[in-house]
N, C-alpha and C. Protein backbone atom coordinates (compact mmCIF):
# COMPACT_ATOMS: atom_id res chain seq x y z
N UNK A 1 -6.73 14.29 -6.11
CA UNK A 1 -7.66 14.62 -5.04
C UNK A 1 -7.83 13.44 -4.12
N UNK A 2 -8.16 13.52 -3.01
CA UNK A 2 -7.77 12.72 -1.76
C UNK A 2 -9.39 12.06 -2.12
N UNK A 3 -9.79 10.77 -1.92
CA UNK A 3 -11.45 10.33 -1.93
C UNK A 3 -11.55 9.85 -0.43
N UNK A 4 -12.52 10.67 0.52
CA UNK A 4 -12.80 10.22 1.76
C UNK A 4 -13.26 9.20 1.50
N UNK A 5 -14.79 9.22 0.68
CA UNK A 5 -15.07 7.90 0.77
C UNK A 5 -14.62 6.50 0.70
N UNK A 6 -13.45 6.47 -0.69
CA UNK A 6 -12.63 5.31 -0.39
C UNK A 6 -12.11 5.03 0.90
N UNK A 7 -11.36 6.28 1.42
CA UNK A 7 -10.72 5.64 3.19
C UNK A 7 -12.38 4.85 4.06
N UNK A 8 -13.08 5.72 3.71
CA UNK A 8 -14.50 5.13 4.34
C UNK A 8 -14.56 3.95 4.03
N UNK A 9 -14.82 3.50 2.87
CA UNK A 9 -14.87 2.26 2.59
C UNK A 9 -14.01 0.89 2.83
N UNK A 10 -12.38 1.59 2.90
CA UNK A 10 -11.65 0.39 2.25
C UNK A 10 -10.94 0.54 3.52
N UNK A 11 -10.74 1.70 4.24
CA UNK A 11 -10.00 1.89 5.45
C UNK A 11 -8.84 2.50 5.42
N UNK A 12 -8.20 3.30 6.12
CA UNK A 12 -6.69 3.83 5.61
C UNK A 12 -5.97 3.15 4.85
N UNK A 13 -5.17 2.24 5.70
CA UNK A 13 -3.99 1.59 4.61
C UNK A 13 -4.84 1.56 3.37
N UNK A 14 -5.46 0.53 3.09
CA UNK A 14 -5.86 -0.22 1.82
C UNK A 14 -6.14 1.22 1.03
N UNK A 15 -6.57 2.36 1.03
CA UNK A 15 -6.72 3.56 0.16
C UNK A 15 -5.31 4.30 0.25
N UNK A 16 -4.31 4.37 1.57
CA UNK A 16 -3.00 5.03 1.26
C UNK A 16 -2.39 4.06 0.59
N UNK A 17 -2.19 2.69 0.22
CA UNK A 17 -1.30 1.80 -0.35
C UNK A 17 -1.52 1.98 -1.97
N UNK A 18 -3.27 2.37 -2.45
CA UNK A 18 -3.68 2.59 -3.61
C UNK A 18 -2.77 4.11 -4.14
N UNK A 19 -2.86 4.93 -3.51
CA UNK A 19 -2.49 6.19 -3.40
C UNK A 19 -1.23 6.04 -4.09
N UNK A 20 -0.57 5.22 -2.84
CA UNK A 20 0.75 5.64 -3.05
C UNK A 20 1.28 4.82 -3.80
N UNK A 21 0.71 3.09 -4.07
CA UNK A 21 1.32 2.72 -5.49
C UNK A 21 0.70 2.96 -6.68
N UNK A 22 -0.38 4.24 -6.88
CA UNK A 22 -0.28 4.59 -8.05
C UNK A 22 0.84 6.05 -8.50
N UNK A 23 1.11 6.07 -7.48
CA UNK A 23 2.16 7.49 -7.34
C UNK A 23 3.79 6.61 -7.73
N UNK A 24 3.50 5.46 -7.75
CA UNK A 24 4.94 4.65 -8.01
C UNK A 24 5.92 4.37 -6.74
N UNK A 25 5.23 4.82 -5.58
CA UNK A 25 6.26 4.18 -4.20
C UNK A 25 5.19 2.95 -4.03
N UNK A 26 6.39 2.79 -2.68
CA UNK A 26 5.98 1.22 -2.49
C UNK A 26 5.65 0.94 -0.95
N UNK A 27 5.03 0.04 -0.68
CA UNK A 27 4.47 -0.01 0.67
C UNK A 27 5.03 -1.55 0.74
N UNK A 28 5.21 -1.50 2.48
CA UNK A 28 5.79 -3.17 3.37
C UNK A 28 4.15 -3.14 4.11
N UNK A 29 3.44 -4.04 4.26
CA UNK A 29 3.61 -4.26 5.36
C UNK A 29 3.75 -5.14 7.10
N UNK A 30 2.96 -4.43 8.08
CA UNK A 30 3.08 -5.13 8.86
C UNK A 30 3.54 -6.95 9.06
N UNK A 31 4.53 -7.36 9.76
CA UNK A 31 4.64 -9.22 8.98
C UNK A 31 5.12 -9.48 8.28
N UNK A 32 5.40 -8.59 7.39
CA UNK A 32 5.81 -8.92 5.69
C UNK A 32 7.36 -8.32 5.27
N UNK A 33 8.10 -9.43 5.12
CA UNK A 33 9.27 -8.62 4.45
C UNK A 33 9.27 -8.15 2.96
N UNK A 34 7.87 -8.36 2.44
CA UNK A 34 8.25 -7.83 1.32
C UNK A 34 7.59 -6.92 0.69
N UNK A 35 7.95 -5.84 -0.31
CA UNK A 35 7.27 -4.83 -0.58
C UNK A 35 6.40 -4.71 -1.53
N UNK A 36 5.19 -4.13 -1.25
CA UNK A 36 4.47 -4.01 -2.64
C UNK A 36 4.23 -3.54 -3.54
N UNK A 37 4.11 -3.29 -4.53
CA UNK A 37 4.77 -2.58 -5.70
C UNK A 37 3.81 -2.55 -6.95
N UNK A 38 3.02 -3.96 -6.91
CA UNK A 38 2.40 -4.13 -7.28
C UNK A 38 0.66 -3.40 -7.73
N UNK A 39 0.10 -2.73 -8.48
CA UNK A 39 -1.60 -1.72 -7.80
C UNK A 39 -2.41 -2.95 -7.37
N UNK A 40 -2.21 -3.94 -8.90
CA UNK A 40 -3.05 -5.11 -8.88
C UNK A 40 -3.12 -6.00 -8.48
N UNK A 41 -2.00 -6.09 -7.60
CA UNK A 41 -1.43 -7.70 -6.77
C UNK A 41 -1.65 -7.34 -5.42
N UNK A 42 -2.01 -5.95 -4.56
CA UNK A 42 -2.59 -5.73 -3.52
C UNK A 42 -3.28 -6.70 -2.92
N UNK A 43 -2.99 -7.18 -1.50
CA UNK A 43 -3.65 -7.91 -1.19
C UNK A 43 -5.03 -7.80 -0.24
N UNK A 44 -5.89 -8.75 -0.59
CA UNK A 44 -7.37 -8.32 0.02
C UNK A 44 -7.39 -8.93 1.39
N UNK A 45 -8.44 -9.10 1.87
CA UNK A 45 -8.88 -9.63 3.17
C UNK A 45 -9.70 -8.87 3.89
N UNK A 46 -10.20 -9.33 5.47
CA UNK A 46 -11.13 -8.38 6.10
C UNK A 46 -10.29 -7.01 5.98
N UNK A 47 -11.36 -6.26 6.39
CA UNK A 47 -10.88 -4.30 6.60
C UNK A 47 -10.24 -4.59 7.94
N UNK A 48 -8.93 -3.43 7.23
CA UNK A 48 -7.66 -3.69 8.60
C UNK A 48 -7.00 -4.57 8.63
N UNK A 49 -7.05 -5.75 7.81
CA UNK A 49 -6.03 -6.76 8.24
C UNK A 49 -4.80 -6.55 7.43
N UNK A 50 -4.71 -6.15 6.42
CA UNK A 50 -2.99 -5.35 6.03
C UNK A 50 -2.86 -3.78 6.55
N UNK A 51 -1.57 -3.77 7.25
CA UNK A 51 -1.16 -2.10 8.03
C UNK A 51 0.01 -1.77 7.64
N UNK A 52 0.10 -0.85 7.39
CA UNK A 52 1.54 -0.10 6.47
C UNK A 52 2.10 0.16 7.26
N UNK A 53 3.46 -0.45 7.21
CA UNK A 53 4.09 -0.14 8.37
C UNK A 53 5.53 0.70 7.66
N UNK A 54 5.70 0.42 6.22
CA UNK A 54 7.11 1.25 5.69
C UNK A 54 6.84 1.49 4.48
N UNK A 55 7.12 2.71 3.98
CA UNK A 55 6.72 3.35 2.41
C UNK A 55 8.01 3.73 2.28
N UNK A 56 8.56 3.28 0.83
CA UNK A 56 9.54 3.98 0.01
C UNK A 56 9.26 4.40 -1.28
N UNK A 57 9.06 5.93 -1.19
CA UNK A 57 8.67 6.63 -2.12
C UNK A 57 9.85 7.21 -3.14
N UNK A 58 10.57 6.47 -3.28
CA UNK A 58 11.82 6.45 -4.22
C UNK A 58 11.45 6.82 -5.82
N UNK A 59 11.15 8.19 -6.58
CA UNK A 59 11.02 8.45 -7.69
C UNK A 59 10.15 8.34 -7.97
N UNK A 60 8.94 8.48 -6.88
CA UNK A 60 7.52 8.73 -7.04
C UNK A 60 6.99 10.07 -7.19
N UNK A 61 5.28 10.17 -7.21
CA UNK A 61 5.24 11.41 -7.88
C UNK A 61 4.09 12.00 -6.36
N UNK A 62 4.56 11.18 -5.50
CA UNK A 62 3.53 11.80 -4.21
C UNK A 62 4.11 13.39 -4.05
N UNK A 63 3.06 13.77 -3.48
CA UNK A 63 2.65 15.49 -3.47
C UNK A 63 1.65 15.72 -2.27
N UNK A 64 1.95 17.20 -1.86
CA UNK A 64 1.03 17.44 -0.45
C UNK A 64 -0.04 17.13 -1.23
N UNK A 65 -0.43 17.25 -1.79
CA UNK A 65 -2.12 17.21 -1.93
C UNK A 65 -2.71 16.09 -1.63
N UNK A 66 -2.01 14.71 -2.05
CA UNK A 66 -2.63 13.52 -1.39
C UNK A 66 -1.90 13.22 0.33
N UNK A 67 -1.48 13.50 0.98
CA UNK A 67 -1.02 13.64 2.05
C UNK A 67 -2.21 13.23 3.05
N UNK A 68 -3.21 13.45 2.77
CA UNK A 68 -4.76 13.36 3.63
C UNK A 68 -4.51 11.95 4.02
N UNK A 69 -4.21 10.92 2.69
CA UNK A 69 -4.16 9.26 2.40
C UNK A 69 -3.20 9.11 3.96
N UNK A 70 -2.52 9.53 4.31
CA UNK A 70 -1.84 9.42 5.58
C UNK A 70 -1.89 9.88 6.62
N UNK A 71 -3.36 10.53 7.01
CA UNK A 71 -3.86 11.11 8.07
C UNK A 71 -4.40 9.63 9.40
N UNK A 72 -4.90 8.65 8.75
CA UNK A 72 -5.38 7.39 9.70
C UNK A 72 -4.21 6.28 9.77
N UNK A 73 -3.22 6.09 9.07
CA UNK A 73 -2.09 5.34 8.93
C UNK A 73 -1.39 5.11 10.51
N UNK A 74 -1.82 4.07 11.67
CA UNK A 74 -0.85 3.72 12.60
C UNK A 74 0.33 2.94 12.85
N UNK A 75 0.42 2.90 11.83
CA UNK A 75 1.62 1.82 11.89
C UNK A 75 2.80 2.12 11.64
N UNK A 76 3.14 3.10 10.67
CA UNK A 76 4.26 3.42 9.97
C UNK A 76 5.38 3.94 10.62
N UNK A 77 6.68 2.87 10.70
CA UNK A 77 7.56 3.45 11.39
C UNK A 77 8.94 3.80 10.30
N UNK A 78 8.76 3.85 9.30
CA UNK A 78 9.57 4.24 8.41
C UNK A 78 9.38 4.40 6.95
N UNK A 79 9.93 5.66 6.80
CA UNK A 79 9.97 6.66 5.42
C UNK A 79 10.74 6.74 4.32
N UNK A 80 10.80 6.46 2.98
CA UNK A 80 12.08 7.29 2.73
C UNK A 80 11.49 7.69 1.63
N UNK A 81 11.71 9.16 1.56
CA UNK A 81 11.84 9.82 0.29
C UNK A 81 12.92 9.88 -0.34
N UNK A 82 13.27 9.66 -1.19
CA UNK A 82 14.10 9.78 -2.54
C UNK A 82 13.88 10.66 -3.95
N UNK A 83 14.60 11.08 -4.74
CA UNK A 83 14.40 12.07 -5.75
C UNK A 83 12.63 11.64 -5.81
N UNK A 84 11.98 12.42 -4.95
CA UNK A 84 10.70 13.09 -5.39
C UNK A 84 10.70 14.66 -5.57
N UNK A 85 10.54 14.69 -6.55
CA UNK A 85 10.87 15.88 -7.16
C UNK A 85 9.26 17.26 -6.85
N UNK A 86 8.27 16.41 -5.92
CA UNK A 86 7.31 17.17 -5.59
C UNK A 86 7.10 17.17 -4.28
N UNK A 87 8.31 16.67 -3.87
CA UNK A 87 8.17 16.56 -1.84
C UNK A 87 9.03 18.03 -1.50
N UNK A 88 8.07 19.25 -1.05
CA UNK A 88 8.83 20.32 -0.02
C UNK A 88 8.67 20.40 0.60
N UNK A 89 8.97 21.61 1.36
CA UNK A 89 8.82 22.02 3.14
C UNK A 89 7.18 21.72 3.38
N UNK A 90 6.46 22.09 2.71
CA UNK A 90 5.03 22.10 3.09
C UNK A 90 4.85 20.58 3.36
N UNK A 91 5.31 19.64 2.55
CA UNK A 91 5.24 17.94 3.03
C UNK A 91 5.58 17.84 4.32
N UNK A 92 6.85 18.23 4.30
CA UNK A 92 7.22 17.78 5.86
C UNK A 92 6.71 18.45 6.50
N UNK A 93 6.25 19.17 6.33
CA UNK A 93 5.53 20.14 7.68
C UNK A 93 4.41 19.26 7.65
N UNK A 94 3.50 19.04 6.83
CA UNK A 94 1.97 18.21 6.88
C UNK A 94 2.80 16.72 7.43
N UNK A 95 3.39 16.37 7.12
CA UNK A 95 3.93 15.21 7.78
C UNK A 95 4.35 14.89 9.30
N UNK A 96 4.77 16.35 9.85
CA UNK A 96 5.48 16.19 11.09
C UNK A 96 3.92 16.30 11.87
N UNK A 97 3.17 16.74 11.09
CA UNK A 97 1.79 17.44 11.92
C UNK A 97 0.70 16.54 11.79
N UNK A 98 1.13 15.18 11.34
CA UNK A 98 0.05 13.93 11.06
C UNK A 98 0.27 13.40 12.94
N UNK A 99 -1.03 13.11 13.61
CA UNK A 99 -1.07 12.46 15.24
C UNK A 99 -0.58 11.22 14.51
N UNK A 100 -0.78 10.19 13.92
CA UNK A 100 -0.53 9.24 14.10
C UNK A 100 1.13 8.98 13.70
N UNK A 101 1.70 9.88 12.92
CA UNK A 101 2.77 9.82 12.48
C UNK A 101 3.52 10.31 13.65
N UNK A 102 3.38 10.94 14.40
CA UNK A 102 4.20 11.55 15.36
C UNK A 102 4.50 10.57 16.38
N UNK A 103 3.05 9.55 16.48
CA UNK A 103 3.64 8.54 17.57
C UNK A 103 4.42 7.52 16.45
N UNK A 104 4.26 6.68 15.58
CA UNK A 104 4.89 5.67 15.47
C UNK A 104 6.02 5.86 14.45
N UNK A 105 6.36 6.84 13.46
CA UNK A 105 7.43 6.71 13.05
C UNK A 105 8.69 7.05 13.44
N UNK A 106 9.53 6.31 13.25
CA UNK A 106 10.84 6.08 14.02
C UNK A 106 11.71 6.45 13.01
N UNK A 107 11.96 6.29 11.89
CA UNK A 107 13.23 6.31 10.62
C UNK A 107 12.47 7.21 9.67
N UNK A 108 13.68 8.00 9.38
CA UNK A 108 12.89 9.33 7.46
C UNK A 108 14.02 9.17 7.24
N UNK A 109 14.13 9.13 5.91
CA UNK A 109 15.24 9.55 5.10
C UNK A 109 14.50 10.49 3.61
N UNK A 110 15.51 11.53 3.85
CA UNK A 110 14.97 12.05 3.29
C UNK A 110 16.41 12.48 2.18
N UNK A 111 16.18 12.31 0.91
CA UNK A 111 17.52 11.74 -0.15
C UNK A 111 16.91 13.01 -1.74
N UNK A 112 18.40 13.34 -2.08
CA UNK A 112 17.97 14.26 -3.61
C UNK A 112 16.30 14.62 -3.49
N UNK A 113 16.01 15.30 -2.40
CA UNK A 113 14.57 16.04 -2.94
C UNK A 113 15.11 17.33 -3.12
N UNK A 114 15.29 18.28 -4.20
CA UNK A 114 15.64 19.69 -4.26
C UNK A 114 14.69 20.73 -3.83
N UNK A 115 13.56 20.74 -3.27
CA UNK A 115 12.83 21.64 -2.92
C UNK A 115 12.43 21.51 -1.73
N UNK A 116 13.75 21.00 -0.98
CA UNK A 116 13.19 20.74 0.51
C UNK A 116 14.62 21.51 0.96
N UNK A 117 14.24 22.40 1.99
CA UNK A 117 14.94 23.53 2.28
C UNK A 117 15.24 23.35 4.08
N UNK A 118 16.12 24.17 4.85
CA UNK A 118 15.82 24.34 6.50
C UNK A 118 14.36 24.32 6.92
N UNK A 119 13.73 25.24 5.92
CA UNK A 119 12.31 25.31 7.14
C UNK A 119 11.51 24.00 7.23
N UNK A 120 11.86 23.13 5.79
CA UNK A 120 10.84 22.04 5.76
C UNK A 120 11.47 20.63 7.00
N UNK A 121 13.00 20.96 7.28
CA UNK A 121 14.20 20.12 8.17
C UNK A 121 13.40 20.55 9.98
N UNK A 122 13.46 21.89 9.81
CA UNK A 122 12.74 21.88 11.26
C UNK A 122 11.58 21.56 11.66
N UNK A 123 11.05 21.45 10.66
CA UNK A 123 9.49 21.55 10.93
C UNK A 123 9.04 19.84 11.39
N UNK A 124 10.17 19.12 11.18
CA UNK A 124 10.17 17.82 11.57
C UNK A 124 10.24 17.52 13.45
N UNK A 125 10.65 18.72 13.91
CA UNK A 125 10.60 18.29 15.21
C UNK A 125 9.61 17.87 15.67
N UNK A 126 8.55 17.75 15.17
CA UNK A 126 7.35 17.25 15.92
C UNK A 126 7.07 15.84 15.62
N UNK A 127 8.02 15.49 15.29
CA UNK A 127 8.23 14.11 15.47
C UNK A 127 8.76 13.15 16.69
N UNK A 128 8.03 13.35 17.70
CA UNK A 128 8.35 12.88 19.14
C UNK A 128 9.25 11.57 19.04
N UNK A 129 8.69 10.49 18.23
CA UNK A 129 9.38 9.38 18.06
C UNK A 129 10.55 9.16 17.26
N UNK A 130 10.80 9.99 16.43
CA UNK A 130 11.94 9.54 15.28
C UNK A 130 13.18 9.26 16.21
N UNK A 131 13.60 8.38 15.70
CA UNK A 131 14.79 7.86 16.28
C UNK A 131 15.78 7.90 15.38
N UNK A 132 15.96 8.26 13.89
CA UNK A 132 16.96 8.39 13.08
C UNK A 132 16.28 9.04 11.89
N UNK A 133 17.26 9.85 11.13
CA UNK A 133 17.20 10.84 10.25
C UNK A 133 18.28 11.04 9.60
N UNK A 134 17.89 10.43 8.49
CA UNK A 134 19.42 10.25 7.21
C UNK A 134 19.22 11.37 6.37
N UNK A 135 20.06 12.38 6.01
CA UNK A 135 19.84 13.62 4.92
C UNK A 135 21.17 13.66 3.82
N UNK A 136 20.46 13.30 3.09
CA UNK A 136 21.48 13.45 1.99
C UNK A 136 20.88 14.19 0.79
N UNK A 137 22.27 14.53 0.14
CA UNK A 137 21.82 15.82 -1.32
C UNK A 137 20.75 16.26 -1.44
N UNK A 138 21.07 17.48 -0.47
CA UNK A 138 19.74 18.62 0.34
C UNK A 138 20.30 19.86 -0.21
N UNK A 139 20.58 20.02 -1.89
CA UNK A 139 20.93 21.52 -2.16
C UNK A 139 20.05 22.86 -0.93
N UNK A 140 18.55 22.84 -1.22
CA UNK A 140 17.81 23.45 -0.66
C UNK A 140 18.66 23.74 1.01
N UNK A 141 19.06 22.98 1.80
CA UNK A 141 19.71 23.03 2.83
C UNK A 141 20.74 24.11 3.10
N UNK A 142 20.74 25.52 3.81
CA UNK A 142 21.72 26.13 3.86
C UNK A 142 22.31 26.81 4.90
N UNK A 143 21.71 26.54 6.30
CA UNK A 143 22.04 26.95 7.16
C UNK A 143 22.09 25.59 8.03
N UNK A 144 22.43 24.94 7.63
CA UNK A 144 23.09 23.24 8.13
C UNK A 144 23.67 23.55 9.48
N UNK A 145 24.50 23.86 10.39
CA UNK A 145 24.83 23.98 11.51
C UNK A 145 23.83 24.29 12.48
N UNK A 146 23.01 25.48 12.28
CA UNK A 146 21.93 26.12 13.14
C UNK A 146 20.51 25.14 12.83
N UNK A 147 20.31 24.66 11.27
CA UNK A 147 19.59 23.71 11.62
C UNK A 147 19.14 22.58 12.41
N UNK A 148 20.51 21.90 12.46
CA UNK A 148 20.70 20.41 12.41
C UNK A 148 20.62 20.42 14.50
N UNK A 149 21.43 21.51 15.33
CA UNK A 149 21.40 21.97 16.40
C UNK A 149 19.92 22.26 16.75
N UNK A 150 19.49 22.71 16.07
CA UNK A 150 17.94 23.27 16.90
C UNK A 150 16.62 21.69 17.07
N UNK A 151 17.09 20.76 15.80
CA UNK A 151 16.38 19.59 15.68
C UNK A 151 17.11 18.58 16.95
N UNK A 152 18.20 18.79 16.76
CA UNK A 152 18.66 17.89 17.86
C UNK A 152 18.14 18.18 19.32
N UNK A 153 18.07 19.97 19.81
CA UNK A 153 17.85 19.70 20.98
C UNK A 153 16.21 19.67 20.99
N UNK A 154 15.90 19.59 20.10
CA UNK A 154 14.13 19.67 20.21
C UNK A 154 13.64 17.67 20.50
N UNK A 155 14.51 17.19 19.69
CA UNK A 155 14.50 15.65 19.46
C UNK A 155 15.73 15.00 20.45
N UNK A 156 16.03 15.09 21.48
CA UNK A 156 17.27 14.52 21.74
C UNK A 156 17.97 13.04 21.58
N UNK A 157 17.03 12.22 21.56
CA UNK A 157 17.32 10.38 21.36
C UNK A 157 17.60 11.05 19.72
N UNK A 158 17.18 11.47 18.82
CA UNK A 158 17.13 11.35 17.41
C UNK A 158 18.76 11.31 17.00
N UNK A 159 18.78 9.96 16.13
CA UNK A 159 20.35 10.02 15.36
C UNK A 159 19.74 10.38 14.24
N UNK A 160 20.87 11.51 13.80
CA UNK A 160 21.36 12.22 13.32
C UNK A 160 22.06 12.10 11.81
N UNK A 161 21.97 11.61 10.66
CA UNK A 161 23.17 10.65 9.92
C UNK A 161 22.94 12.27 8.44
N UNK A 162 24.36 12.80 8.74
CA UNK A 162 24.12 13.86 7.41
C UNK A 162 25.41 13.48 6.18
N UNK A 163 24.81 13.47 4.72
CA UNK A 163 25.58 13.24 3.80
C UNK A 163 25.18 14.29 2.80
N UNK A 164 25.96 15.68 3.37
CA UNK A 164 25.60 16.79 2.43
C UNK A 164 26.78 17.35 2.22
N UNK A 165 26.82 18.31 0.83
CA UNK A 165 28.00 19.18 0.62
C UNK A 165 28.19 20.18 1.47
């Protein structure tokens, strides 16, 4: 369950970084080349002064339901899901439909999620900014030609990078 009050309290990032490294992905951010990974090594300071700027949710257990944790998030210009085995169409759809996500993320990759299908691929067009989109081992994926065409002309700057059967 999503806790407003924590975002109240602690501020976006610092409650999506909790979120999502107890879900086992990992957060960069802003400044920082390096990732955190850590629940307990999170770092403190005034409210707002760490901003998530890249999550790799690589074999984590994030799910729409905490998705809220990424409703105030401005920073984030890159994604990658990897075998999450609870990311579907309904994610990306709540994802493409986050305001702040629409302006600043630029890169998704989206890798072995099996329950992510065409409808959850289009539903990404509302991603004004993405500038690249890596898809690989997308069983769910099956009308790949008419998909991949309708995102392109909806997104036109967007590269394109597909590694599917």
């Amino acid at each position: 369950r999503v806790d407003h009050e924590r975002i109240r309290a602690v501020g976006p990032d610092r409650a999506a970084s909790e979120w999502l490294l107890r879900c086992g992905a990992l957060v960069r951010y802003q400044g920082s080349p390096k990732w955190q990974q850590d629940y307990n090594a999170l770092p403190t300071g005034p409210l707002g002064r760490y901003k998530i700027e890249a999550i790799n949710a690589t074999d984590s257990c994030i799910m729409y339901r905490g998705f809220d944790y990424l409703d105030g998030l401005e920073h984030v210009t890159d994604i990658r899901l990897e075998k999450c085995m609870y990311i579907q169409d309904q994610c990306l759809q709540r994802l493409s439909e986050t305001n702040n996500l629409q302006k600043s993320l630029q890169q998704l990759k989206i890798i072995s999620c099996g329950n992510v299908t065409d409808k959850g691929i289009l539903a990404l067009h509302k991603l004004a900014n993405l500038e690249y989109l890596y898809l690989s081992d997308l069983p769910g994926i099956r009308e790949k030609e008419t998909t991949f065409r309708v995102l392109q002309q909806a997104l036109p700057k967007l590269e394109l990078e597909l590694d599917l059967e």
